[in-house]
Structures are given as C-alpha cells and as structure tokens.
C-alpha atoms as a PDB file:
ATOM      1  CA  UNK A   1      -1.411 128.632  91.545  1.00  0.00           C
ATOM      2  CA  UNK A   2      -0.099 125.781  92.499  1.00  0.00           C
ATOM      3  CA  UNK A   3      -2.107 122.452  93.118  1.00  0.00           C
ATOM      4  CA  UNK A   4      -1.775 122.332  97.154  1.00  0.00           C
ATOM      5  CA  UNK A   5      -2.328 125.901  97.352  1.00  0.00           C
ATOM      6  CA  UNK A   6      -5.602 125.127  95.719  1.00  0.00           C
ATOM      7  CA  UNK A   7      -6.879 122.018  97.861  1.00  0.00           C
ATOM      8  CA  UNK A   8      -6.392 124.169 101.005  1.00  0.00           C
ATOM      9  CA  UNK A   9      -8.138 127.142 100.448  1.00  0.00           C
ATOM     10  CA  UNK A  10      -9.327 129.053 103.542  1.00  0.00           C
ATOM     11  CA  UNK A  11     -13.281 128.930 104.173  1.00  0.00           C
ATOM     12  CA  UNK A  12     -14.480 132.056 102.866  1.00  0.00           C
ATOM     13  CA  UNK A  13     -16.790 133.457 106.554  1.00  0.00           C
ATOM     14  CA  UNK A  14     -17.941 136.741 105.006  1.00  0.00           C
ATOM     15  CA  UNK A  15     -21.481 136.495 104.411  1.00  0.00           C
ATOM     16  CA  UNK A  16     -22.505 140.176 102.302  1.00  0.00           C
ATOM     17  CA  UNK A  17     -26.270 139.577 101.899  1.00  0.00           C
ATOM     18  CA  UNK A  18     -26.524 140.730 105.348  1.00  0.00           C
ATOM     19  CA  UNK A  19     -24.494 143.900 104.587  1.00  0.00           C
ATOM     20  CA  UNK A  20     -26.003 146.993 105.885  1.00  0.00           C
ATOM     21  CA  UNK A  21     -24.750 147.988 102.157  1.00  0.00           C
ATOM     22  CA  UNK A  22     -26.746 145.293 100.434  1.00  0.00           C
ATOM     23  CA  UNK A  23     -29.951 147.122 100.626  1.00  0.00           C
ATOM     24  CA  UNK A  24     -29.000 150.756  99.222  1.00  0.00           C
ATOM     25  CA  UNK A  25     -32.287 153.050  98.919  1.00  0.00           C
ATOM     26  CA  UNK A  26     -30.545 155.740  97.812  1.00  0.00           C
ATOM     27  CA  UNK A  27     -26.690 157.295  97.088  1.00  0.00           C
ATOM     28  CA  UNK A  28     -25.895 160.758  98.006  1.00  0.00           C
ATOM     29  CA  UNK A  29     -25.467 162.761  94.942  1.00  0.00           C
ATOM     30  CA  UNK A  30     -22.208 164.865  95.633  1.00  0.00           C
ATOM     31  CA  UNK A  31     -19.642 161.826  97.354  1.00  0.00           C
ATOM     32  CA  UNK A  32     -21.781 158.751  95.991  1.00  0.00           C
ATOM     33  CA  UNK A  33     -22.227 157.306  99.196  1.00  0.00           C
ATOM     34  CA  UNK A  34     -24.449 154.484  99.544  1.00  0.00           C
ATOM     35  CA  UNK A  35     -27.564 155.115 102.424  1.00  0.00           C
ATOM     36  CA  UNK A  36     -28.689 151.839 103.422  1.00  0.00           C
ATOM     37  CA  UNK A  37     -32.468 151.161 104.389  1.00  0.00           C
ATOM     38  CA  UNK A  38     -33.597 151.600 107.709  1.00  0.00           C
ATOM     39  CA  UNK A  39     -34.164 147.763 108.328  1.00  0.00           C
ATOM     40  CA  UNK A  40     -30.159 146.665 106.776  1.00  0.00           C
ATOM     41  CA  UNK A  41     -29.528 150.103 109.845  1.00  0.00           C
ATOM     42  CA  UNK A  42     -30.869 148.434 112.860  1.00  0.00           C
ATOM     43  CA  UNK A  43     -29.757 145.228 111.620  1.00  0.00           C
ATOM     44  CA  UNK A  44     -26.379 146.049 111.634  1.00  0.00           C
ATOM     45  CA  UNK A  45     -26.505 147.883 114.831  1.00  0.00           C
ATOM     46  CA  UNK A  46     -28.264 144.249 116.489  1.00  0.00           C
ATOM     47  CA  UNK A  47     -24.752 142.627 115.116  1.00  0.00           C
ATOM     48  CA  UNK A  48     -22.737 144.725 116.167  1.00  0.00           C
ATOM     49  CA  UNK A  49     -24.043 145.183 119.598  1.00  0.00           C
ATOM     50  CA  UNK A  50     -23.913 141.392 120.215  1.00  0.00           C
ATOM     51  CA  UNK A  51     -20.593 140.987 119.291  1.00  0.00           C
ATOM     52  CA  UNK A  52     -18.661 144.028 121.386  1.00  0.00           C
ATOM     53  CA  UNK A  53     -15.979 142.645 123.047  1.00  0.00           C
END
C-alpha cells in the first residue's frame, strides 16, 4: 500500500460490541445460526427504531 493511501485511511464507524450477534446464547443445530440473547434483541430493535428514515 502505498504511503498516502495509508495516512488517509477512512474512520472505521462500525462499532460490533453492540451487535445483536455479539451476545450468542445459543446456535441452531441444523443451519448454525447464531440466536442472540433477549437483551442484544430489544437492543437492536431500540436502534433500529430510532434511526428509520
């Protein structure tokens, strides 16, 4: 990579410890899909309700 490519790097705005998939309680056996807890659920309803547009 070349040196200006590195001094202007984009700011990285993904923040994944609030990721309903963060907190997994449990996969589904058969497609090994991750279920969330109930708390990372609502959470990430609460986000996404604030920021319809």
């Amino acid at each position: 990579m070349s040196k200006n490519k590195k001094n202007h790097r984009e700011k990285i705005i993904e923040n994944h410890e609030t990721a309903s998939w963060a907190n997994i309680t449990k996969i589904k056996p058969l497609s090994k899909v991750p279920i969330p807890d109930e708390n990372a659920t609502e959470n990430s309803k609460e986000w996404v309700d604030s920021n319809e547009k």
